[in-house]
N, C-alpha and C. Protein backbone atom coordinates (compact mmCIF):
# COMPACT_ATOMS: atom_id res chain seq x y z
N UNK A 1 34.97 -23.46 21.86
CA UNK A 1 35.85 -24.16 20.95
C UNK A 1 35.43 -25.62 20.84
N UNK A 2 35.54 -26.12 19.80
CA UNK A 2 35.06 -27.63 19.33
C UNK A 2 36.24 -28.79 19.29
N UNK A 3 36.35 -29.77 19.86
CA UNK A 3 37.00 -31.06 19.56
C UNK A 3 37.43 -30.94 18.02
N UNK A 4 38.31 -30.95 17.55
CA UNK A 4 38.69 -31.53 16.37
C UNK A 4 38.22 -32.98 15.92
N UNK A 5 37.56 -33.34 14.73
CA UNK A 5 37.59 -34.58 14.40
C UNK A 5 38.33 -34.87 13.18
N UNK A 6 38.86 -35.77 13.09
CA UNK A 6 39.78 -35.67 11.67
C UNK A 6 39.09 -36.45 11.22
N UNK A 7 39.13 -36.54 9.73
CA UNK A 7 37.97 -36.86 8.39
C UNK A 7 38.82 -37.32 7.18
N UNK A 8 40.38 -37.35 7.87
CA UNK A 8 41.38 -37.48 6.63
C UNK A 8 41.26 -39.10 6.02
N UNK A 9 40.53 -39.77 6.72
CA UNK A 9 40.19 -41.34 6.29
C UNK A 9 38.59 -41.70 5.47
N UNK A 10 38.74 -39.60 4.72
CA UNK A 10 37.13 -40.24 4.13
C UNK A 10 37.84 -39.48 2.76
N UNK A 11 37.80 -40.20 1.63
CA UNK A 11 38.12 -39.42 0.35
C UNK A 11 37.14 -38.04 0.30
N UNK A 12 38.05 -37.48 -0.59
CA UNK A 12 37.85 -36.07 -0.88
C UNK A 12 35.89 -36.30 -1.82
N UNK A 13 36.18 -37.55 -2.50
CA UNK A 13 34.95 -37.45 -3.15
C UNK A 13 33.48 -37.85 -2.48
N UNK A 14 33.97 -37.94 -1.42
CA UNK A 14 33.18 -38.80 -0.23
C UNK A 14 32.99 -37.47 0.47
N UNK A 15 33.43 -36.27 1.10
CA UNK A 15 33.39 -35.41 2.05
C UNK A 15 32.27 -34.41 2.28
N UNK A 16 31.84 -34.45 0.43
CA UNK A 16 30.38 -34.00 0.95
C UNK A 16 29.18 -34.71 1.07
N UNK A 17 29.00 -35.74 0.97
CA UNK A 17 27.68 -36.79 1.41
C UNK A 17 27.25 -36.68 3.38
N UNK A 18 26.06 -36.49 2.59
CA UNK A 18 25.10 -36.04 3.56
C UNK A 18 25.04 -36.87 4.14
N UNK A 19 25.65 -38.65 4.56
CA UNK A 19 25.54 -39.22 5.76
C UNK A 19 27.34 -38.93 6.57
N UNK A 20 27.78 -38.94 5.73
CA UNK A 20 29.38 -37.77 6.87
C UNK A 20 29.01 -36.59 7.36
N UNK A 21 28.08 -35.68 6.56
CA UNK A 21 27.59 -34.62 7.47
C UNK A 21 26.84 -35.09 8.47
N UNK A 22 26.31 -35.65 8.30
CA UNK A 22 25.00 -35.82 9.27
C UNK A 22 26.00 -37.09 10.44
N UNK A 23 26.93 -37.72 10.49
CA UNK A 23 27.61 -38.55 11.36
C UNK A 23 28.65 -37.29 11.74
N UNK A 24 28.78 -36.58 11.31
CA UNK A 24 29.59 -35.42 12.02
C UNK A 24 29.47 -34.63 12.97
N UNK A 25 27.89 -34.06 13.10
CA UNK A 25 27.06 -33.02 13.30
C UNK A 25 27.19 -34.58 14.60
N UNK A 26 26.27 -35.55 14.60
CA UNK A 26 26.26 -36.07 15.61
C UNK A 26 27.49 -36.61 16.76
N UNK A 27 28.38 -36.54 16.09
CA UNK A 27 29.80 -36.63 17.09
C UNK A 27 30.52 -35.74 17.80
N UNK A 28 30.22 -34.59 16.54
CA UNK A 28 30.68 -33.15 17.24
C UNK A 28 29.68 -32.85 18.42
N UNK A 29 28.69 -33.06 18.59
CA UNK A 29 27.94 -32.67 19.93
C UNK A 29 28.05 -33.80 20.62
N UNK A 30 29.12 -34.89 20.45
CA UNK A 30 29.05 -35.87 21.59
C UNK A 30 30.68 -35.56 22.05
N UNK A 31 31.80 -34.96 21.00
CA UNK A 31 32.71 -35.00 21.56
C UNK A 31 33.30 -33.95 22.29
N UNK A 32 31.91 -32.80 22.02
CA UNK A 32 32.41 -31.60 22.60
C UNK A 32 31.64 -31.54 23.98
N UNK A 33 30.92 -32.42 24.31
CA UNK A 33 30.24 -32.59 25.82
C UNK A 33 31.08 -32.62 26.82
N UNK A 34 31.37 -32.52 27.69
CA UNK A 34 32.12 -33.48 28.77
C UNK A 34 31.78 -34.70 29.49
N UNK A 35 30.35 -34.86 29.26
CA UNK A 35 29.82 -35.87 30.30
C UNK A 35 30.53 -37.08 29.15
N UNK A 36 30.19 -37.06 27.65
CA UNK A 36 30.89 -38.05 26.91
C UNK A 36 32.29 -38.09 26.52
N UNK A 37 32.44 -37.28 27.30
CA UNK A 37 34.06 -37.16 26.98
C UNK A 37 34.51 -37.97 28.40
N UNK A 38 34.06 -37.88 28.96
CA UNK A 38 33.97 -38.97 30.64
C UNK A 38 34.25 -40.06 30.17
N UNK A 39 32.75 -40.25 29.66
CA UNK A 39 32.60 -41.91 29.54
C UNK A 39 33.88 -42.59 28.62
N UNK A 40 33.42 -41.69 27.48
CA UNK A 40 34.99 -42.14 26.24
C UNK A 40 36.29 -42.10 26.61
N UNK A 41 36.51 -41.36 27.47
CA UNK A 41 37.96 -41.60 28.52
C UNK A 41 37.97 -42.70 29.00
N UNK A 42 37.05 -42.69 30.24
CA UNK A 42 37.02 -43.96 30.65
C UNK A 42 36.71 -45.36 30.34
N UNK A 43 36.34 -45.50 29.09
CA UNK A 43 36.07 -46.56 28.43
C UNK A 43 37.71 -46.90 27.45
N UNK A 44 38.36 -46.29 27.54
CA UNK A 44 39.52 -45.99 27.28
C UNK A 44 40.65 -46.73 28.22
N UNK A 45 40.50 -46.08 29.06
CA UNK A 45 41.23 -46.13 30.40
C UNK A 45 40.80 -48.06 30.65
N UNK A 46 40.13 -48.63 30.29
CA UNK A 46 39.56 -49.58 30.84
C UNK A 46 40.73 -50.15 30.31
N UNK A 47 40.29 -50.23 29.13
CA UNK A 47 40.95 -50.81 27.66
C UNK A 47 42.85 -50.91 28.20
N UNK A 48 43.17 -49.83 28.32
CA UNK A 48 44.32 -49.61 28.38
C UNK A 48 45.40 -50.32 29.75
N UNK A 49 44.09 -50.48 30.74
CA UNK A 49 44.31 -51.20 31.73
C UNK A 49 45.26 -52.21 31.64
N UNK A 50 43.92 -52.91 31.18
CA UNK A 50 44.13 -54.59 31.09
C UNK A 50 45.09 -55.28 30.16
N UNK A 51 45.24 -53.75 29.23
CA UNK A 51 46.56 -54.17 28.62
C UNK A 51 47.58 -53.90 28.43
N UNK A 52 48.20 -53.56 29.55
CA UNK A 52 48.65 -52.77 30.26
C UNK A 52 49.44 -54.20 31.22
N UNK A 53 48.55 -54.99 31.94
CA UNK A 53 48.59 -55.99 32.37
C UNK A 53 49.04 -57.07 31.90
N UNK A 54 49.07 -57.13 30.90
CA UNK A 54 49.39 -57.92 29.30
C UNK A 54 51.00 -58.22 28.95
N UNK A 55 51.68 -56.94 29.18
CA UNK A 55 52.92 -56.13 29.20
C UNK A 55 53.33 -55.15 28.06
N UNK A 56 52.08 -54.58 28.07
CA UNK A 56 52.12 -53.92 26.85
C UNK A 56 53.04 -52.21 27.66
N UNK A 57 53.98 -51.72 26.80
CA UNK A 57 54.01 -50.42 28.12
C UNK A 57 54.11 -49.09 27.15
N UNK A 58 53.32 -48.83 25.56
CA UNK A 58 53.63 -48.06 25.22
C UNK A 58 52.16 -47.72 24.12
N UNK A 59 51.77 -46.72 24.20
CA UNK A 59 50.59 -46.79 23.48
C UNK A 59 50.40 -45.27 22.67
N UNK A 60 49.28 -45.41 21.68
CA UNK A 60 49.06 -44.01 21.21
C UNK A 60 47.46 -43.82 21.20
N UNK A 61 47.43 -42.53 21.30
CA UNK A 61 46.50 -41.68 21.43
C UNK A 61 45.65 -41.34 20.52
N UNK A 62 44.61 -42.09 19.85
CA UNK A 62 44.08 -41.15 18.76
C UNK A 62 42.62 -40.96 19.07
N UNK A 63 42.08 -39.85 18.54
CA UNK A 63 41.26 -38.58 19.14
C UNK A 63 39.69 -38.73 17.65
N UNK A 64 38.87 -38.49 18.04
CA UNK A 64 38.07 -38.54 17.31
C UNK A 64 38.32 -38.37 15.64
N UNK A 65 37.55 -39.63 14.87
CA UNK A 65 37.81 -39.52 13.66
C UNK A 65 36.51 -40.38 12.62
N UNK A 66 36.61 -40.03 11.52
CA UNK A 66 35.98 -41.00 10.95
C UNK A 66 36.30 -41.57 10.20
N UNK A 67 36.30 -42.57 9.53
CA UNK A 67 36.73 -43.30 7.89
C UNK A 67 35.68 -43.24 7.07
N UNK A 68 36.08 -44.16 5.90
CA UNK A 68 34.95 -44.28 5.02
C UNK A 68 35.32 -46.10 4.89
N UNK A 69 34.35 -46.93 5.13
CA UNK A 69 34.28 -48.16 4.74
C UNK A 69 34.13 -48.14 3.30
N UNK A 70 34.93 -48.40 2.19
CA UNK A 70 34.57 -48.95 1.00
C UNK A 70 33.76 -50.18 0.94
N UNK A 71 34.37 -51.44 1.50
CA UNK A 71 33.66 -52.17 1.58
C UNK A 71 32.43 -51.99 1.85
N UNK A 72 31.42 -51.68 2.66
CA UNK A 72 30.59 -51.36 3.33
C UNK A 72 29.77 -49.95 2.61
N UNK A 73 30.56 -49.68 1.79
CA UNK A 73 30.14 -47.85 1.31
C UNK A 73 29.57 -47.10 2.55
N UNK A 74 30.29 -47.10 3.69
CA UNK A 74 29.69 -45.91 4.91
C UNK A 74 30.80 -45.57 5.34
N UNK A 75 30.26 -44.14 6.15
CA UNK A 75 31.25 -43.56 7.51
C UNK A 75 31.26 -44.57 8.74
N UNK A 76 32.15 -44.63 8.88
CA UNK A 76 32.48 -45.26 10.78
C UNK A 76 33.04 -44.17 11.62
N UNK A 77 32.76 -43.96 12.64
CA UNK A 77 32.79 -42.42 13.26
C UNK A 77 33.86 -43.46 14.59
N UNK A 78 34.67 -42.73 14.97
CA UNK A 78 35.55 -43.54 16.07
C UNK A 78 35.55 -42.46 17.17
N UNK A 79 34.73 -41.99 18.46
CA UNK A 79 35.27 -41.11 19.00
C UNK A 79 36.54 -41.00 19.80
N UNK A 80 36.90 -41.98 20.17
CA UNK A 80 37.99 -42.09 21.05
C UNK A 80 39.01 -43.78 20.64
N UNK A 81 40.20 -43.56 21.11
CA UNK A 81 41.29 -44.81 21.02
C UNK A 81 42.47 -44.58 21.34
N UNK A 82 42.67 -45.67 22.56
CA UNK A 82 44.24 -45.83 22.62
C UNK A 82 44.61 -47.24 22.18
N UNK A 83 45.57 -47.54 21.40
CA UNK A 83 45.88 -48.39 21.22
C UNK A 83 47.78 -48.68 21.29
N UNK A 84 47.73 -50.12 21.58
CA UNK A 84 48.91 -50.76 22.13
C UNK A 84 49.86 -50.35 20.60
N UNK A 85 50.95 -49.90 21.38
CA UNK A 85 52.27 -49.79 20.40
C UNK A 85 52.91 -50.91 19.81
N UNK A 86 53.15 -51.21 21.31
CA UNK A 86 54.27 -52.41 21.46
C UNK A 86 53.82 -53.61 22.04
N UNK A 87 54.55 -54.72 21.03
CA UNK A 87 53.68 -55.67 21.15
C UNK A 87 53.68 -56.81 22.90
N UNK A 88 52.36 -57.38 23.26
CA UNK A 88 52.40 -58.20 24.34
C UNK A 88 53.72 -59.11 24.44
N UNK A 89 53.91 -59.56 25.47
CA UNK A 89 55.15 -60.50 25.83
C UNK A 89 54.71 -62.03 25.18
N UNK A 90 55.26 -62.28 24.37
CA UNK A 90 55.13 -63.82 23.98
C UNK A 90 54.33 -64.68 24.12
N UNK A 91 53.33 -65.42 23.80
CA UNK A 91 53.32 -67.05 24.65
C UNK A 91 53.97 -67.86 24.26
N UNK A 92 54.57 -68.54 25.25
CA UNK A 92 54.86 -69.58 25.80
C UNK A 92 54.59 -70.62 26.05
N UNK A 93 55.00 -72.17 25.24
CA UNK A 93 54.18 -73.19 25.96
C UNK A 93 54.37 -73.44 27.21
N UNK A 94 55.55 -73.22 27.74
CA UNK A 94 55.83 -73.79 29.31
C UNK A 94 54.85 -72.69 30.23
N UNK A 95 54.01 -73.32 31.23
CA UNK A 95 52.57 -72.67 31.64
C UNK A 95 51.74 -72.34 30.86
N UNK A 96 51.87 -72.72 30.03
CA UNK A 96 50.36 -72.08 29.13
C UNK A 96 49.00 -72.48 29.59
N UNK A 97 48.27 -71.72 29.60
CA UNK A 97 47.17 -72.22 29.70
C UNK A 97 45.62 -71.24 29.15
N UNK A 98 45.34 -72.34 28.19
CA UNK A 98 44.40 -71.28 27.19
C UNK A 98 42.91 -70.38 27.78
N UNK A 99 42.45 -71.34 28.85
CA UNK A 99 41.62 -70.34 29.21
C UNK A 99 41.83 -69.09 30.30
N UNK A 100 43.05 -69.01 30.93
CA UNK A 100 43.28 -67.97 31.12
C UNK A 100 43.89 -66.93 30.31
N UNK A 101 44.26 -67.18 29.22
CA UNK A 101 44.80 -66.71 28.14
C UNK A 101 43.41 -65.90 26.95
N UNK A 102 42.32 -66.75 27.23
CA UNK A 102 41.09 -65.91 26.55
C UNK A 102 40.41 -65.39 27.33
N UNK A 103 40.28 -65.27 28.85
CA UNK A 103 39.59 -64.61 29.82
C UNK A 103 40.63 -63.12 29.66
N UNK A 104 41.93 -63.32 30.05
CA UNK A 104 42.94 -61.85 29.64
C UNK A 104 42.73 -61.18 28.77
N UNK A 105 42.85 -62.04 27.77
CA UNK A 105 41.96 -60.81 26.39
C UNK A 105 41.40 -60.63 26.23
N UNK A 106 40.23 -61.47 27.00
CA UNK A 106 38.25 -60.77 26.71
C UNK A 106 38.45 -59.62 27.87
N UNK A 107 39.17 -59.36 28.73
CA UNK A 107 39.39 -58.31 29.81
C UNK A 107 39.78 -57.71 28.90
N UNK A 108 41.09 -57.16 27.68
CA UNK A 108 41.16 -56.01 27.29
C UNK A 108 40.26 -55.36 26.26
N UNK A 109 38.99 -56.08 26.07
CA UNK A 109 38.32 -55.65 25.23
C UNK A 109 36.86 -55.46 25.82
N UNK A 110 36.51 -56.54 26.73
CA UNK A 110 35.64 -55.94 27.54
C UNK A 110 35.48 -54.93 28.96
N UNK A 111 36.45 -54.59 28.87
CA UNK A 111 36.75 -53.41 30.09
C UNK A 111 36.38 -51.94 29.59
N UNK A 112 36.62 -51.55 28.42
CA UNK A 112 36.12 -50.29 28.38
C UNK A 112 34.36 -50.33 28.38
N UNK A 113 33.45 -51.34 27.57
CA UNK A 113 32.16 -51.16 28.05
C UNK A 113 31.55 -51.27 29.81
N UNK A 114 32.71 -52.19 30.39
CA UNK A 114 32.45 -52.29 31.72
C UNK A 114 32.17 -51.38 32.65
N UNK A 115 34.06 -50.48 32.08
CA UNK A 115 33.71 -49.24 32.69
C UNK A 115 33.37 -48.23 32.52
N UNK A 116 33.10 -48.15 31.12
CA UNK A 116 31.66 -46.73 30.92
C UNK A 116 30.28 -47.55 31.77
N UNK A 117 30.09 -48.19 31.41
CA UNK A 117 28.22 -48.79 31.84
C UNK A 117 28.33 -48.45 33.49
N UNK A 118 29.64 -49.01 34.16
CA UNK A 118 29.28 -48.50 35.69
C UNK A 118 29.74 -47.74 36.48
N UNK A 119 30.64 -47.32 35.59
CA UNK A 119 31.77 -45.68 36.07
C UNK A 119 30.73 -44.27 35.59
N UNK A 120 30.21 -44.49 34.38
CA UNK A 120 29.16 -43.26 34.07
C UNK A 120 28.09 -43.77 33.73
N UNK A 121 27.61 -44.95 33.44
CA UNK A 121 25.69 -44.69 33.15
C UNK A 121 25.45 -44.40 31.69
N UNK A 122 26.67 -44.37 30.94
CA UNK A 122 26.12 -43.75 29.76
C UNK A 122 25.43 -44.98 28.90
N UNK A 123 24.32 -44.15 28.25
CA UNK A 123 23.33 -45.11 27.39
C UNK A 123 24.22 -46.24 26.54
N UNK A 124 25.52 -45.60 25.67
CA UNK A 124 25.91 -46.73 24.79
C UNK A 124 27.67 -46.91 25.16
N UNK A 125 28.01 -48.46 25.49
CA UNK A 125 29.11 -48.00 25.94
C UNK A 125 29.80 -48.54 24.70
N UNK A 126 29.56 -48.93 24.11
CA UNK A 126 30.62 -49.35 22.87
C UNK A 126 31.12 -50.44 22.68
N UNK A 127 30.28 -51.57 23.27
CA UNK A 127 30.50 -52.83 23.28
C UNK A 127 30.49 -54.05 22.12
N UNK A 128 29.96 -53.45 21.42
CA UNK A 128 29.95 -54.21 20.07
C UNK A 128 30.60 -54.17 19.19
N UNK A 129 31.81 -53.19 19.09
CA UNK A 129 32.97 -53.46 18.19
C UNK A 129 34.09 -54.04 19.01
N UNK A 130 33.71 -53.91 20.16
CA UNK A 130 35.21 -54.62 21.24
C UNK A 130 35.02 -56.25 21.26
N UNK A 131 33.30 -56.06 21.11
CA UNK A 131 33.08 -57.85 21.13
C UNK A 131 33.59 -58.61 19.78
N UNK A 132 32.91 -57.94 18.78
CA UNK A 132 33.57 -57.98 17.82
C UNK A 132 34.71 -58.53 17.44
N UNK A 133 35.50 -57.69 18.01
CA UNK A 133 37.33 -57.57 17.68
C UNK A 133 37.79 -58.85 18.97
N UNK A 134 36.77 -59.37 19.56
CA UNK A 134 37.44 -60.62 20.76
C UNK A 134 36.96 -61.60 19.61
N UNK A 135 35.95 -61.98 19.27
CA UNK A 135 35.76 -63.00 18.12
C UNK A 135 36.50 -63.02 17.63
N UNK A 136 36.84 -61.96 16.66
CA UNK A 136 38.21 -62.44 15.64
C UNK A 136 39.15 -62.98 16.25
N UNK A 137 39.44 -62.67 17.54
CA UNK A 137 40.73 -62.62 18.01
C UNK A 137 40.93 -63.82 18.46
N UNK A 138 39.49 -64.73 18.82
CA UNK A 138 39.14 -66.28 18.77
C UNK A 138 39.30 -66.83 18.01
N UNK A 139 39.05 -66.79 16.49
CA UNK A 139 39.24 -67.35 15.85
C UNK A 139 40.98 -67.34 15.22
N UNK A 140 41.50 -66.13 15.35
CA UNK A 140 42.95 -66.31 14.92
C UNK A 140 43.32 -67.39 15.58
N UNK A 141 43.08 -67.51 17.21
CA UNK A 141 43.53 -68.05 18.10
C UNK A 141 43.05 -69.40 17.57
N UNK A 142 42.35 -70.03 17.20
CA UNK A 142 41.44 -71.43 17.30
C UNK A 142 42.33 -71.86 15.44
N UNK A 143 42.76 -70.75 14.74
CA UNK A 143 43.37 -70.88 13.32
C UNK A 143 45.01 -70.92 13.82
N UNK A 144 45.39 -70.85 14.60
CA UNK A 144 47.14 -71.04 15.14
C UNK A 144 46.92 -71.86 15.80
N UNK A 145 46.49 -72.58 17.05
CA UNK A 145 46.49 -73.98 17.40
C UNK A 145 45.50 -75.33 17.21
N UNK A 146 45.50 -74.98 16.05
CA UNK A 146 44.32 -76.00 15.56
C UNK A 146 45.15 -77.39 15.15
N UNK A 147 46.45 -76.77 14.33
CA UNK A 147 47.38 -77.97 14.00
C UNK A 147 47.99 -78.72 15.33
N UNK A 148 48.50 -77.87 16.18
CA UNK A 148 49.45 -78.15 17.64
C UNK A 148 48.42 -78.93 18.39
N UNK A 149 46.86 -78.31 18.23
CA UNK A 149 45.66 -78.80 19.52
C UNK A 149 44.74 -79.21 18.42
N UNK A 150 44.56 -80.19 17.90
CA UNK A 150 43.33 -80.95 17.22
C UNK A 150 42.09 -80.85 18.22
N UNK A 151 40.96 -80.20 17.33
CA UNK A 151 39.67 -80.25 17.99
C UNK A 151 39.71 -79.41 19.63
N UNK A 152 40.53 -78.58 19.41
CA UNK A 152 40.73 -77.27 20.45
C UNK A 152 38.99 -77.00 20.61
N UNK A 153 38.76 -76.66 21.60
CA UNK A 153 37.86 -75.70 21.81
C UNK A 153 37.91 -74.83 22.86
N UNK A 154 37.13 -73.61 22.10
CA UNK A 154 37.48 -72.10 22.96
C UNK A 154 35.88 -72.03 22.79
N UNK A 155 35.73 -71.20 23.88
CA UNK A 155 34.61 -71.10 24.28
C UNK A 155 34.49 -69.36 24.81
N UNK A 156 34.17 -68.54 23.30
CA UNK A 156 34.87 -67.28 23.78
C UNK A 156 33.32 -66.18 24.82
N UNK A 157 32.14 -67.33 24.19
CA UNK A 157 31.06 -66.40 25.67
C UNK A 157 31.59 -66.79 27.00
N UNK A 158 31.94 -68.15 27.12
CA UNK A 158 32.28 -67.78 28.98
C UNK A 158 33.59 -67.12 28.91
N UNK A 159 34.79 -67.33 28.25
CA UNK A 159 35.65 -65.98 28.50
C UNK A 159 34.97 -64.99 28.84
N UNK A 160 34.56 -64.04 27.83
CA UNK A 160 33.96 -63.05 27.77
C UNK A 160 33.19 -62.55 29.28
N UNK A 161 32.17 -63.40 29.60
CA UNK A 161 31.58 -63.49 30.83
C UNK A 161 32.20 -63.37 31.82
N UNK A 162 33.60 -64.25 31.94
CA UNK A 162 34.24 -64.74 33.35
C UNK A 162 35.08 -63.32 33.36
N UNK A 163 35.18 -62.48 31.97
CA UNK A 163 36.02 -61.36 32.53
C UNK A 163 35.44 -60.03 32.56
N UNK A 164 33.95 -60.12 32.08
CA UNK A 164 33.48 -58.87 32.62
C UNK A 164 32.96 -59.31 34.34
N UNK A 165 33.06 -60.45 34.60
CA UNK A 165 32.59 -60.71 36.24
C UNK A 165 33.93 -60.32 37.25
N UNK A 166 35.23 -60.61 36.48
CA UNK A 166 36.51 -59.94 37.18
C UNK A 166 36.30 -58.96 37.34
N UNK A 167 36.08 -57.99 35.90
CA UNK A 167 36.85 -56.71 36.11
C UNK A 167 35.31 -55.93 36.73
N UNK A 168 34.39 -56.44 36.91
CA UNK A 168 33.43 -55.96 38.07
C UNK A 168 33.98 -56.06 39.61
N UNK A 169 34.58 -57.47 39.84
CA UNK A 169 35.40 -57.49 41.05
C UNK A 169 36.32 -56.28 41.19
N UNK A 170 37.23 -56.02 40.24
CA UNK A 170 38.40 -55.39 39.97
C UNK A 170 37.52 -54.26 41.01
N UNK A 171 36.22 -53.32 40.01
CA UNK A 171 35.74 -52.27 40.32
C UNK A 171 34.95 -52.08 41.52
N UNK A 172 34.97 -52.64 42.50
CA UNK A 172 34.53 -52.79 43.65
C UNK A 172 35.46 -52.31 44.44
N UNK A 173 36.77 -52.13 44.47
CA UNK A 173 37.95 -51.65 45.31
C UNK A 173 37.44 -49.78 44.46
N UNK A 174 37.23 -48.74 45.61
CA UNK A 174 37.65 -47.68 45.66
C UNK A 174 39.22 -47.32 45.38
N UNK A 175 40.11 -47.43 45.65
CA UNK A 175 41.43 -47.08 45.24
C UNK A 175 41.40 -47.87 43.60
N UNK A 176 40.68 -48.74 43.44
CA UNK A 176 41.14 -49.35 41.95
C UNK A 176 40.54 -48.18 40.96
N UNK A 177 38.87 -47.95 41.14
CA UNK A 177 38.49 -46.88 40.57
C UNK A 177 38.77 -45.27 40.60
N UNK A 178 39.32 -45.12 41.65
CA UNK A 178 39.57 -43.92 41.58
C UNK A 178 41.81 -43.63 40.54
N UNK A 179 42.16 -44.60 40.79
CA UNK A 179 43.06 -44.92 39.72
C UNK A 179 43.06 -44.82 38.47
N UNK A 180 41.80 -45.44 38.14
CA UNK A 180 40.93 -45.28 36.49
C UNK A 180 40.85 -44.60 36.62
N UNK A 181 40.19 -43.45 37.13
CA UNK A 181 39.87 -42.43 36.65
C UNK A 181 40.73 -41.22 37.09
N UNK A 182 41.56 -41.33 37.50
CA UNK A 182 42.72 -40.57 37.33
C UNK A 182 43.63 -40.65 35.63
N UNK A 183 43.83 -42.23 35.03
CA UNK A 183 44.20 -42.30 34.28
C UNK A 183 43.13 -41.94 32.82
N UNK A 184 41.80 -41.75 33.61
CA UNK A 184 40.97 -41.30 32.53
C UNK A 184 41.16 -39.39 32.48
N UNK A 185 41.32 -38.98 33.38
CA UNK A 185 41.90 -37.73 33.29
C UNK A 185 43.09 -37.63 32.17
N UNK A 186 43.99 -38.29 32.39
CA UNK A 186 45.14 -37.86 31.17
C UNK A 186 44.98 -38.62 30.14
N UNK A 187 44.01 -39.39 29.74
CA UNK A 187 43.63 -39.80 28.43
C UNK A 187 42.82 -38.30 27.72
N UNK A 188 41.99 -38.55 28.37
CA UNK A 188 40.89 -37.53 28.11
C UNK A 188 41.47 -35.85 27.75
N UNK A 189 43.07 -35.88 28.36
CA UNK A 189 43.72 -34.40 28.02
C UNK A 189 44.43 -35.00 26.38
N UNK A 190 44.59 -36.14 26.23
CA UNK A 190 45.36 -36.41 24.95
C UNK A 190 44.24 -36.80 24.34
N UNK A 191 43.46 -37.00 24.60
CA UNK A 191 42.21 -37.24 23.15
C UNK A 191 41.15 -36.57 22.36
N UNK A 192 41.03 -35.38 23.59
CA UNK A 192 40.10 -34.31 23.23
C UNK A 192 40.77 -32.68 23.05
N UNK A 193 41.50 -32.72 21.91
CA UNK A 193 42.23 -31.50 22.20
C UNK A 193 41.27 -30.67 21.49
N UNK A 194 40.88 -29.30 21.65
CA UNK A 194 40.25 -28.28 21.28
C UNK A 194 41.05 -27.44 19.98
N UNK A 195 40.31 -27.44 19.00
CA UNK A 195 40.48 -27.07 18.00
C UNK A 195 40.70 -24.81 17.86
């Protein structure tokens, strides 16, 4: 039996082009593996961690899919995602403090490549749309206190850095990893359901 991928984010006039077949054919033999169904759990599980930590306490499950970029005229193939429901707890100016505030969020976005690359070994952990999505998330940030903080600067590579060097710390505790991957177990039952 095969992983389901849903395709409902590619128009009907789009469904037969031979680069959705051909991005299909290649996902379906990655999502029906288990060894990538590991990693994509646990690259998951990372994610969900740290934000988790955040105070996020409610999330959803979605399971392999693809879209169609108009912009872009292509497929984007997504094998795996949990994402936050409900939103983080506030900031606050009283304690604020911004670079721990961009090291936290480069943790929820750099934790799932962290922990595919050293929980499984797998060749690609998916780091370039998470990096991605921390840039933007710099710049929103640097576009909301720009008026309050004149000539702010964020400096989102050493974030980035200082929190894949944590959550390497993090993964050095046996009870921490074997936690992950317990919680990569029940991701991995809600993301890969068999068709």
């Amino acid at each position: 039996m095969s992983v389901k991928i849903d395709i409902s984010g590619v128009p009907a006039d789009k469904q037969n082009d031979s680069k959705l077949t051909s991005l299909l054919a290649q996902m379906q033999a990655a999502v029906d593996n288990p060894s990538w169904q590991a990693a994509f759990s646990i690259h998951e599980a990372g994610h969900k961690f740290y934000i988790e930590r955040m105070g996020v306490t409610a999330f959803k499950y979605i399971g392999p899919r693809i879209i169609y970029d108009a912009t872009a005229a292509d497929f984007i193939g997504y094998p795996a995602a949990v994402q936050a429901v409900d939103p983080p707890s506030p900031i606050t100016a009283e304690g604020f403090d911004l670079g721990k505030v961009l090291v936290n969020l480069a943790k929820t976005k750099a934790a799932g490549g962290v922990f595919s690359r050293h929980l499984t070994g797998a060749p690609d952990q998916g780091d370039e749309e998470d990096r991605a999505e921390f840039a933007r998330a710099c710049e929103m940030l640097r576009d909301k206190l720009k008026e309050k903080m004149p000539g702010i600067q964020i400096d989102e590579n050493a974030a980035w850095q200082q929190a894949k060097d944590e959550i390497l710390k993090d993964l050095r505790s046996p009870a921490f990893r074997r936690q992950r991957w317990e919680e990569a177990h029940e991701i991995k039952a809600k993301l890969f359901s068999q068709t």
